[in-house]
Protein backbone atom coordinates (compact mmCIF):
# COMPACT_ATOMS: atom_id res chain seq x y z
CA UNK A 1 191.52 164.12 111.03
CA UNK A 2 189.07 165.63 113.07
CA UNK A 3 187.46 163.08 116.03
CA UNK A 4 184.67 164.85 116.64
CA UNK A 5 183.40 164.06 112.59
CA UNK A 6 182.72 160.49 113.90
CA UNK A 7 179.83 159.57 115.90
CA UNK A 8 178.43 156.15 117.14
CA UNK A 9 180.00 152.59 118.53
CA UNK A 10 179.16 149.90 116.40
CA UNK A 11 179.11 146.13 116.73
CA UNK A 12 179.47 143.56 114.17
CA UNK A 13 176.55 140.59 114.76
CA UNK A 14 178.07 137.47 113.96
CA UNK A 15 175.20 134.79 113.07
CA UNK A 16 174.85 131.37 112.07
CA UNK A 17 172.58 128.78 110.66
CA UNK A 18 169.45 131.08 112.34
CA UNK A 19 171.05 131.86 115.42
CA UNK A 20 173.47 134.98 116.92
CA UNK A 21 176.56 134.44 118.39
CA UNK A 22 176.65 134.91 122.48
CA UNK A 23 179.85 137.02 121.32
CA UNK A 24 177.65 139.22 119.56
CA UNK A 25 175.37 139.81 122.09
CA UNK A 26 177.53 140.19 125.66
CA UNK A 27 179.70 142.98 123.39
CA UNK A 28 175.98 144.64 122.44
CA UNK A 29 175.36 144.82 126.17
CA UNK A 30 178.82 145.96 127.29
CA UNK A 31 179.23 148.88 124.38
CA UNK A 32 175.74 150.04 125.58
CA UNK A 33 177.32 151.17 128.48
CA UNK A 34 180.18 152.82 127.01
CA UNK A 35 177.90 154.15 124.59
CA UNK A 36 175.48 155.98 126.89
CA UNK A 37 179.12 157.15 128.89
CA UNK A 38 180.20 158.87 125.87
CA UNK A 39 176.45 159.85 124.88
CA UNK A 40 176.73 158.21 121.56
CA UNK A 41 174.35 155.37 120.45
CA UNK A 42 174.84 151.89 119.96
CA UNK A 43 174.58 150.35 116.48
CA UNK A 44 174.27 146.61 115.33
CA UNK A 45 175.55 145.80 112.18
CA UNK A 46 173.96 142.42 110.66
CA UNK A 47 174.71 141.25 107.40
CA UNK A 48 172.06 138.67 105.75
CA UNK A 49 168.66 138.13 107.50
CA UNK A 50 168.33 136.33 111.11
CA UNK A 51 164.43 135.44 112.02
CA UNK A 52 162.71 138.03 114.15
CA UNK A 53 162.77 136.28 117.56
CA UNK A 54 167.08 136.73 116.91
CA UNK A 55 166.51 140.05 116.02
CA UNK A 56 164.49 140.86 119.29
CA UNK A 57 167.13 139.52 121.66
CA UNK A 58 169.64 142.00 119.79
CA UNK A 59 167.29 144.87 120.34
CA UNK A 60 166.86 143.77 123.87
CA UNK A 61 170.35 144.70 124.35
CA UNK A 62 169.75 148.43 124.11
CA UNK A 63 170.51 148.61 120.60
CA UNK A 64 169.33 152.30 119.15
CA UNK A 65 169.91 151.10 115.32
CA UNK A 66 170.28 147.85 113.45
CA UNK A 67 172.38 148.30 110.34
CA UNK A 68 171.26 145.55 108.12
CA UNK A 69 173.35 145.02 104.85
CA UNK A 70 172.19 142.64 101.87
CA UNK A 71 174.28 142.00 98.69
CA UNK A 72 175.67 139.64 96.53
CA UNK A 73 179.11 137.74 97.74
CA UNK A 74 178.20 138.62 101.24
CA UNK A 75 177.50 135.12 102.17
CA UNK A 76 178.73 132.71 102.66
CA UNK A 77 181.52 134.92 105.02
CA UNK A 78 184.28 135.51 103.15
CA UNK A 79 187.37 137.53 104.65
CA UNK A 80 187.53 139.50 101.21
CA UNK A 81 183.61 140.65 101.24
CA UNK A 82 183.71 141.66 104.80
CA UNK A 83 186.62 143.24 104.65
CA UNK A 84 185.72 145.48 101.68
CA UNK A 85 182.03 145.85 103.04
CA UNK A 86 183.44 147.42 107.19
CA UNK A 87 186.04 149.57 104.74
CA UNK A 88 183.34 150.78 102.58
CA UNK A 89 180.62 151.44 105.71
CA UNK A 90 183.28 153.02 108.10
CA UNK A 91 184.05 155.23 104.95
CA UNK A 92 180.48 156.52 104.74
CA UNK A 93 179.35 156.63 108.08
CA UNK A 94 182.42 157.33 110.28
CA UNK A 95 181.59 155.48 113.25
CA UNK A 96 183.93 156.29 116.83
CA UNK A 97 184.40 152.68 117.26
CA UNK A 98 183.43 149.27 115.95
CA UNK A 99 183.81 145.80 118.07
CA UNK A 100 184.48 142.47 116.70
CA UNK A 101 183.49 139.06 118.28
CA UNK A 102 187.55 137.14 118.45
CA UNK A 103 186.13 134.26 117.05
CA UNK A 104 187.82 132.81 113.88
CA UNK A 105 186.25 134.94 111.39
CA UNK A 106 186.57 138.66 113.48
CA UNK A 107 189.74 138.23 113.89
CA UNK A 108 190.12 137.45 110.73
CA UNK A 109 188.44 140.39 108.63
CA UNK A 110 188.67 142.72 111.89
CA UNK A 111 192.33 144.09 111.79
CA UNK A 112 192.26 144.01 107.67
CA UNK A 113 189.52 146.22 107.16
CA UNK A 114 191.05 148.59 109.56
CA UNK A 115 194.41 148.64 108.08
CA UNK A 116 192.61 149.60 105.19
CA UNK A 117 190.63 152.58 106.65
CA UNK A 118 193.79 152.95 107.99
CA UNK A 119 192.86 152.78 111.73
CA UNK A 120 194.33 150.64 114.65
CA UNK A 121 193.11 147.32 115.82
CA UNK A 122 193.39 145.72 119.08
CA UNK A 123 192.98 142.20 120.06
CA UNK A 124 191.55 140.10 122.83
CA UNK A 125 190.99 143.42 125.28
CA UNK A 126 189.50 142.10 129.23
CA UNK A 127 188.44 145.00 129.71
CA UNK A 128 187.43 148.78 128.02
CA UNK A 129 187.23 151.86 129.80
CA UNK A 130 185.78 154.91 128.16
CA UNK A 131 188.38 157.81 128.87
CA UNK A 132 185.58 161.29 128.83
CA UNK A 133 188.42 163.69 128.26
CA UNK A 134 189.56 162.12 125.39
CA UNK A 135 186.95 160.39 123.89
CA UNK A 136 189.47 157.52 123.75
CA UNK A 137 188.46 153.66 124.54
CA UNK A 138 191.25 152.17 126.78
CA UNK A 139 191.64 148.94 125.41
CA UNK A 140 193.11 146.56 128.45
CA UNK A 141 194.84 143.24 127.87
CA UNK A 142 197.79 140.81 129.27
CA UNK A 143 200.95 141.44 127.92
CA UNK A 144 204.12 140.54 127.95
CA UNK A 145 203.90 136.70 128.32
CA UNK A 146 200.67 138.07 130.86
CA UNK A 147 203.64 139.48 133.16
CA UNK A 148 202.09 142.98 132.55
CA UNK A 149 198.26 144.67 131.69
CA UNK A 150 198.66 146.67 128.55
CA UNK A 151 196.44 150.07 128.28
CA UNK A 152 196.22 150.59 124.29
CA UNK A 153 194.22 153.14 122.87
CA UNK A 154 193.76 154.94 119.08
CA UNK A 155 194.27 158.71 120.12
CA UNK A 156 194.67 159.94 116.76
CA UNK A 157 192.97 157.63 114.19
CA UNK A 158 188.94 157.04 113.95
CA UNK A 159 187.14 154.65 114.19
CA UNK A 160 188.88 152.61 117.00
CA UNK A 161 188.38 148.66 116.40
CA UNK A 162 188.73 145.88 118.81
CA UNK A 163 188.07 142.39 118.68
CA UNK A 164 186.77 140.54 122.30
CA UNK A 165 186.64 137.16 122.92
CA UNK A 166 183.32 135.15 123.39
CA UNK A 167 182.93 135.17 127.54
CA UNK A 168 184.68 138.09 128.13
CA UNK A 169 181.83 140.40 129.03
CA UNK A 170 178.31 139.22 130.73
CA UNK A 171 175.14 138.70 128.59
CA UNK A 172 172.80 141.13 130.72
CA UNK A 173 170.40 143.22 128.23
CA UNK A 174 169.38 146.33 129.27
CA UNK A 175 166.16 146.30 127.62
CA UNK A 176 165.08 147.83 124.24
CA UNK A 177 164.74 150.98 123.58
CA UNK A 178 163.18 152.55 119.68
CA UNK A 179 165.54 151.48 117.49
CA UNK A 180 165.92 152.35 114.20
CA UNK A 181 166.47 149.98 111.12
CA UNK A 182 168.69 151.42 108.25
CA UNK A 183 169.42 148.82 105.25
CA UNK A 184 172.56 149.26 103.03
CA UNK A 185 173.40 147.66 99.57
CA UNK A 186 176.65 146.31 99.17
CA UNK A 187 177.57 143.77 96.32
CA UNK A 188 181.00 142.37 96.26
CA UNK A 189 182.03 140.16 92.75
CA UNK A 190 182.04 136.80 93.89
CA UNK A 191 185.56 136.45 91.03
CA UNK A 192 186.84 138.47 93.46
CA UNK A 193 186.91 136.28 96.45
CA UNK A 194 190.08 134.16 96.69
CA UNK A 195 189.05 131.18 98.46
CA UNK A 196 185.67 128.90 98.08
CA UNK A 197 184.03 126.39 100.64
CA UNK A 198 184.49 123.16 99.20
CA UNK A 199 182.03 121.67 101.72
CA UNK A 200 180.98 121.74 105.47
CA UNK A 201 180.80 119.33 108.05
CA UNK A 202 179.63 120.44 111.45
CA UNK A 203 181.33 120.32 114.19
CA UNK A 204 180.66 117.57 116.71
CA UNK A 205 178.76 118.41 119.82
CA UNK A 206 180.55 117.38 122.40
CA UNK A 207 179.25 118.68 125.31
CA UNK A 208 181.77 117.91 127.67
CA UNK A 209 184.21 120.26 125.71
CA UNK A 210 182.35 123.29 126.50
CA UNK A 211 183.19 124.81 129.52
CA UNK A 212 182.08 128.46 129.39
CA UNK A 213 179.11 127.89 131.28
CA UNK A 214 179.59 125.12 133.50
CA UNK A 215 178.69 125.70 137.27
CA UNK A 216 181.64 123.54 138.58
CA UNK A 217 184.78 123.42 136.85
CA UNK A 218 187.97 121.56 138.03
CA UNK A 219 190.71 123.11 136.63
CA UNK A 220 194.60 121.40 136.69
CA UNK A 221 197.96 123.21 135.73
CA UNK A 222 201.17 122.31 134.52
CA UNK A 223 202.08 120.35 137.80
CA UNK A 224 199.65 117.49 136.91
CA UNK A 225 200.76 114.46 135.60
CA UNK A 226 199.10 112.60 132.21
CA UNK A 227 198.18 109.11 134.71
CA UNK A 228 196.56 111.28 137.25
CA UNK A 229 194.43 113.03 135.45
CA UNK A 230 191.05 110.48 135.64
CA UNK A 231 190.64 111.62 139.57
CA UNK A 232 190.30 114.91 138.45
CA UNK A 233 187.77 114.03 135.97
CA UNK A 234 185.82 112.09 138.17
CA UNK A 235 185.99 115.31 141.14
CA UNK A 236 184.40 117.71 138.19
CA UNK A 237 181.91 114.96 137.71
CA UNK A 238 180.96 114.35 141.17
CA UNK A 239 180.36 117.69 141.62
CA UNK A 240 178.47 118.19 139.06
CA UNK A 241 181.08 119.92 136.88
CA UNK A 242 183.83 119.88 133.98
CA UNK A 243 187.50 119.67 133.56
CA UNK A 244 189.59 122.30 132.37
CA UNK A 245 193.01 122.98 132.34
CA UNK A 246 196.12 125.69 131.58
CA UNK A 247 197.59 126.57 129.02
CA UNK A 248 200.56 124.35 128.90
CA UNK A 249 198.67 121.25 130.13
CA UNK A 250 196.88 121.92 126.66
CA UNK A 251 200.49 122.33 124.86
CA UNK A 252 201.88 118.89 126.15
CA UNK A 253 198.82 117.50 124.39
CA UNK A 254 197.20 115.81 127.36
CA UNK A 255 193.79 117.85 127.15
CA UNK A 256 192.38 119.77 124.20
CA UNK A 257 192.42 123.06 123.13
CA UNK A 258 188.97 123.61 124.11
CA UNK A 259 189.69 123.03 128.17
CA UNK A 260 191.83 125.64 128.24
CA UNK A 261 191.15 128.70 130.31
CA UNK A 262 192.51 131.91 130.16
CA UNK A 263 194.02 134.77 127.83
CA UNK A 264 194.63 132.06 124.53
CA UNK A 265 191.54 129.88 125.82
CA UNK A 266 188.32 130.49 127.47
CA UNK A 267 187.02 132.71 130.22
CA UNK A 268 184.33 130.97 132.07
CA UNK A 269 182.00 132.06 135.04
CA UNK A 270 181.76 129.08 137.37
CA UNK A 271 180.42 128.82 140.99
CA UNK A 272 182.90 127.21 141.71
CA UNK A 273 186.30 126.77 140.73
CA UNK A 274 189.17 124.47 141.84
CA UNK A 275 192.27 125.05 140.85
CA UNK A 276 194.94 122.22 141.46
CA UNK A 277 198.42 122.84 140.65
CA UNK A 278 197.72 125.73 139.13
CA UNK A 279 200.81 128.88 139.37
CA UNK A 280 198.16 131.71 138.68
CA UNK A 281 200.27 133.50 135.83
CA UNK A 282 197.74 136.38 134.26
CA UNK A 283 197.25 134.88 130.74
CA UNK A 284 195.23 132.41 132.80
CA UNK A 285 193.68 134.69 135.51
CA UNK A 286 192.45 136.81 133.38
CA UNK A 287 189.91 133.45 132.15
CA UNK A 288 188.65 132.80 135.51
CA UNK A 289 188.22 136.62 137.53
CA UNK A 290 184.43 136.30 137.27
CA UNK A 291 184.39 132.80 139.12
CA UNK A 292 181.96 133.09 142.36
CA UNK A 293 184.55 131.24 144.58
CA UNK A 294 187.85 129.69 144.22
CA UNK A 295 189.33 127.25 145.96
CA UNK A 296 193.48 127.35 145.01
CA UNK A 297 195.71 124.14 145.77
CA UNK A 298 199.30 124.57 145.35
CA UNK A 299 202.32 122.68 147.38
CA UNK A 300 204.09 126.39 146.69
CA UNK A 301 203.10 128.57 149.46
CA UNK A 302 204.49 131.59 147.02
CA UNK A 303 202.47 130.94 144.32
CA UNK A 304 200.61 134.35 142.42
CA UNK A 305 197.17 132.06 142.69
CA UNK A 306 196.72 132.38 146.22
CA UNK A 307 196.15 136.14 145.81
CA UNK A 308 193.17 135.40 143.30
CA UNK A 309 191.42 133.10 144.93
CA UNK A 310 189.10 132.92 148.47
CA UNK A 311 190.25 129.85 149.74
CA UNK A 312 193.89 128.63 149.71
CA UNK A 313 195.35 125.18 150.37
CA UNK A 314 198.81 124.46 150.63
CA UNK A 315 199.69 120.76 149.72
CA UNK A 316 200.06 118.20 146.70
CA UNK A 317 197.64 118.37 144.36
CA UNK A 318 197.23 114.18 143.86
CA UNK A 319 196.61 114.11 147.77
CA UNK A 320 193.78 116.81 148.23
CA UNK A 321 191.96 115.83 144.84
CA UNK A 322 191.94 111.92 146.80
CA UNK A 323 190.90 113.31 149.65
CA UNK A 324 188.21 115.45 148.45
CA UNK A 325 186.85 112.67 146.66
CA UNK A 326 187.18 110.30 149.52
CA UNK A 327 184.94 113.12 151.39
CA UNK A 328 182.47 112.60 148.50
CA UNK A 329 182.61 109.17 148.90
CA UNK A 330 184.06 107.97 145.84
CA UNK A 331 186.50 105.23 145.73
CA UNK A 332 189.93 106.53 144.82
């Protein structure tokens, strides 16, 4: 296979009920970058139709041409269609690279199609670094229980595939530029998908589960204990925050999946971030390395958070939390 036959980074636009995924658009901005590095353009790929107010905010993101597919069995998503449609378009028009939003449905139909092509896929990258010499995208992740950061690149195969989770890069458009719109017929037999939506329900909005944008967040580990955990809810809302917590805090089932931050979770961009109790192992830091500030409290003066964070307190978690709410004048 030759490397140089393949030309262009593409990125799949994940949409629903009218609207684009944030996913969607913080990879757009990111590959643009990587794009212009490797002087290669930067291609959306939207299946179905979005309104044209959507479609100008993924043209704001420096997009040079919006690959817009229409067919039957294309919606609703199915992991069969999609799969068959990326095989079919990375067939004909041999892009270098193609990035997936991580959310349930990329990394669903992401690492099938390119099994198919046959290609490598690599999942939940923090970061991507364009290498110039080799035209290769260093894929970088946690690994190893997030004892180690992983450098994975596709050397030999084309097109290189990746899936990112939402939050992981900023939403910062670069501005549009002319861009190009190509449409593509693809038709898939609906007999041929193997599972069928029996019915929807939409998710409840609860607002106090989403943490990827809050200002303030208040973050516990796995030192915290279940009765204890109202003061810390109270802090985030004095403050003007949210509550969030590690991984295993979210394993002994005393907050949900949705609070947690880091490699399995969430990464989230706060002011502000106190961490309480918190051991700072790399699954999580790698969630919370675009915070503004953050204030660590640990009773272990050897614990890996202190070298994350600006401000470092050594003591018991319970005690500080009362005290900084005693500052705020609540009643503990």
């Amino acid at each position: 296979m030759n490397k140089q036959d393949y030309r262009d980074m593409w990125v799949y636009i994940e949409h629903e009920g009218g609207a684009v995924h944030p996913v969607s658009l913080e990879l757009c901005c990111e590959i643009r970058k990587i794009a212009d590095a490797a002087g290669e353009k930067l291609c959306a790929v939207l299946v179905g139709d979005l309104p044209e107010e959507e479609l100008d905010r993924i043209r704001a993101c420096g997009v040079d041409r919006l690959l817009r597919v229409r067919g039957e069995g294309l919606l609703p998503f199915s992991v069969d269609a999609y799969t068959a449609l990326f095989t079919a378009l990375c067939e004909k028009y041999r892009p270098t690279a193609v990035f997936v939003g991580g959310t349930i449905r990329g990394r669903d139909f992401a690492p099938r199609f390119a099994c198919r092509l046959p290609t490598g896929c690599t999942s939940d990258a923090t970061e991507l670094v364009y290498d110039p010499k080799s035209g290769d995208i260093e894929f970088i992740e946690p690994a190893v229980g997030g004892k180690m950061m992983a450098v994975i690149t596709v050397p030999v195969m084309r097109p290189q595939v990746g899936t990112i989770r939402p939050g992981t890069f900023k939403y910062l458009p670069a501005g549009p530029r002319p861009c190009e719109t190509v449409e593509e017929r693809f038709d898939f037999p609906p007999e041929k998908i193997r599972t069928a939506v029996l019915g929807f329900e939409p998710e409840e909005n609860d607002e106090s589960l989403n943490i990827a944008d809050a200002p303030v967040i208040v973050c516990v580990g796995n030192a915290v204990k279940a009765d204890a955990l109202p003061k810390y809810r109270a802090l985030a809302a004095r403050l003007g925050g949210k509550l969030a917590c590690t991984r295993p805090v979210f394993d002994r089932g005393l907050l949900p999946f949705k609070l947690v931050i880091g490699q399995s979770g969430a990464v989230v961009k706060p002011r502000l971030l106190l961490s309480f109790g918190v051991s700072g192992a790399v699954n999580h830091v790698t969630g919370i390395t675009d915070s503004e500030k953050i204030v660590a409290i640990n009773k272990d003066p050897d614990a890996a958070i202190f070298h994350y964070c600006d401000y470092g307190i050594v003591g018991d978690m319970d005690e500080v939390c009362e005290a900084m709410l005693a500052q705020l004048g609540e009643k503990v």
